[in-house]
Protein backbone atom coordinates (compact mmCIF):
# COMPACT_ATOMS: atom_id res chain seq x y z
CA UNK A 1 0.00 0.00 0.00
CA UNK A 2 1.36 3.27 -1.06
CA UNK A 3 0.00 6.55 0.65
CA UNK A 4 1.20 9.43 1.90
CA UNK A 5 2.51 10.46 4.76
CA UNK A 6 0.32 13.35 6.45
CA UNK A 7 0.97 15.30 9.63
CA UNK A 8 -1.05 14.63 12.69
CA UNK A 9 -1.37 16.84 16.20
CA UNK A 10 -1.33 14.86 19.38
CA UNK A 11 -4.85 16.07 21.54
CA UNK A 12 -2.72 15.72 24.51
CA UNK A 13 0.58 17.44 23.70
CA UNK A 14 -0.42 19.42 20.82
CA UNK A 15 2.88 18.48 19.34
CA UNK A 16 2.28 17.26 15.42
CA UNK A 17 4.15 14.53 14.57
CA UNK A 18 4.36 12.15 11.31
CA UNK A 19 2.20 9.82 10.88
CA UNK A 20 2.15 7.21 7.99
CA UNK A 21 -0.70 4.49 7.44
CA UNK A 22 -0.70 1.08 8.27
CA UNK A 23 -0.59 -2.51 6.51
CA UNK A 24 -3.58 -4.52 7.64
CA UNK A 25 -1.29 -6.61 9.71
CA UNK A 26 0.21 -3.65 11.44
CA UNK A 27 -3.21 -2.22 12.47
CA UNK A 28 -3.85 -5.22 14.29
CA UNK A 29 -1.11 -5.12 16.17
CA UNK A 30 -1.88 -1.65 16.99
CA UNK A 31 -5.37 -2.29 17.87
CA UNK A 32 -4.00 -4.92 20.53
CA UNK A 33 -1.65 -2.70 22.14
CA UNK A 34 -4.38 -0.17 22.52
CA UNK A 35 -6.97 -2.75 23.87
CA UNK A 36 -3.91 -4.07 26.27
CA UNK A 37 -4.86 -1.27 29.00
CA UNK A 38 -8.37 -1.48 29.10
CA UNK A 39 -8.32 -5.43 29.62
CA UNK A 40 -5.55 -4.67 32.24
CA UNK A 41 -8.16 -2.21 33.38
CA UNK A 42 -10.77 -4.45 33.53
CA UNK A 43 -9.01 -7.78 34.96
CA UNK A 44 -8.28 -5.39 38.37
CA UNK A 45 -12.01 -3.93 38.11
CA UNK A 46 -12.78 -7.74 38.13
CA UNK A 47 -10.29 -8.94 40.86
CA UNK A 48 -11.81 -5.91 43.54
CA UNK A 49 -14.88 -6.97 43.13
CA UNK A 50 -13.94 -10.04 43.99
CA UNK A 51 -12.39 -8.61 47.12
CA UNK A 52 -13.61 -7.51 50.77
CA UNK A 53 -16.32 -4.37 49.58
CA UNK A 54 -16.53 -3.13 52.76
CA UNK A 55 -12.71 -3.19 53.87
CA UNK A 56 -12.59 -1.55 50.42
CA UNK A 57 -15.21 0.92 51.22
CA UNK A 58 -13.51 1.70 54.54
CA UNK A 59 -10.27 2.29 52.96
CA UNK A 60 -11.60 5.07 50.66
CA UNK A 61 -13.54 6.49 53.68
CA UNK A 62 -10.04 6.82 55.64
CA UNK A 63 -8.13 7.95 52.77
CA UNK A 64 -10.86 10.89 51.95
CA UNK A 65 -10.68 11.64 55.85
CA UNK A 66 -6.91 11.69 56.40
CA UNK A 67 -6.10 14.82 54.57
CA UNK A 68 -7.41 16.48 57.46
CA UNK A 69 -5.65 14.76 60.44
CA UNK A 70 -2.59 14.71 62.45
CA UNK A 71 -0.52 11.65 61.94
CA UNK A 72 -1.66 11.27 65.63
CA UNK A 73 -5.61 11.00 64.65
CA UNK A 74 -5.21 8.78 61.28
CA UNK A 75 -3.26 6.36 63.33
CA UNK A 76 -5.90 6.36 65.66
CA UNK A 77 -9.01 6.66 63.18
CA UNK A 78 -6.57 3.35 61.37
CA UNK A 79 -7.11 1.38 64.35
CA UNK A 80 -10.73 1.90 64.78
CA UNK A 81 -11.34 1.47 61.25
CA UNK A 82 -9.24 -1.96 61.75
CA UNK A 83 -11.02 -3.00 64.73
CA UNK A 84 -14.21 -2.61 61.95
CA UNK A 85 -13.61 -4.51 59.75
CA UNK A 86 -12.10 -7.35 62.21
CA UNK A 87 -15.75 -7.92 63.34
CA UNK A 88 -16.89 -8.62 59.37
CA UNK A 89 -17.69 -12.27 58.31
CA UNK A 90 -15.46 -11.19 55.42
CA UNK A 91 -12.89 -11.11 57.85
CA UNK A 92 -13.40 -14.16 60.12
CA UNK A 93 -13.33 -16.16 56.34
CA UNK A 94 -9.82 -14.62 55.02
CA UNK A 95 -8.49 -15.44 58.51
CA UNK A 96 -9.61 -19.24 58.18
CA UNK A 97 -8.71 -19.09 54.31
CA UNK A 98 -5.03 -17.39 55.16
CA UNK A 99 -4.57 -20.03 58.04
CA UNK A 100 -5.75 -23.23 55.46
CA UNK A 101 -3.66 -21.18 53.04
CA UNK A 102 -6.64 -21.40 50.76
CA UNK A 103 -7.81 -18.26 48.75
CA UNK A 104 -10.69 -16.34 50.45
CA UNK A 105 -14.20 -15.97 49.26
CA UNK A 106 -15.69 -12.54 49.91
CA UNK A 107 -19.24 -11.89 50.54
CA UNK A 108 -19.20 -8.29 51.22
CA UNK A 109 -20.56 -8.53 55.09
């Protein structure tokens, strides 16, 4: 395939930059190295799912709150949260499945 060459501006550095097409077999290629990210993306959207929700949910809740504390109070608000989510079902199965050295199965409560 003979085309030419044309000059294309990057959206997110506005620098232009040459850009020639592709063979068939070099667009797929391309294609999969795009796609590569989003299934990475979506294989860790996938595996916290899978995961403890609420020890999740707490985590976010304590890393929100923490911008506004003394090392002194998120150490403290880190042990309450922990003392939380040690009174989960969640937790009392990853306990059993960490001391069976099985792989836990979350049921978000």
């Amino acid at each position: 395939m003979i085309a030419a060459a044309r000059f294309v501006t990057s959206r997110s550095s506005g620098k232009r930059t040459l850009h020639r097409p592709l063979e068939a077999d070099q667009r797929v290629d391309a294609e999969r190295r795009d796609l590569a990210p989003l299934d990475e993306a979506r294989a860790f959207a996938k595996d916290l799912a899978r995961g403890p929700s609420f020890a999740h949910s707490m985590t976010k809740n304590q890393l929100n709150m923490e911008w506004n504390m003394s090392v002194e109070q998120a150490l403290e608000a880190e042990a309450q949260a922990q003392a939380i989510c040690m009174q989960t079902k969640d937790f009392e199965r990853a306990y059993v499945a960490f001391a069976a050295k099985q792989k836990p199965v979350f049921e978000g409560d």
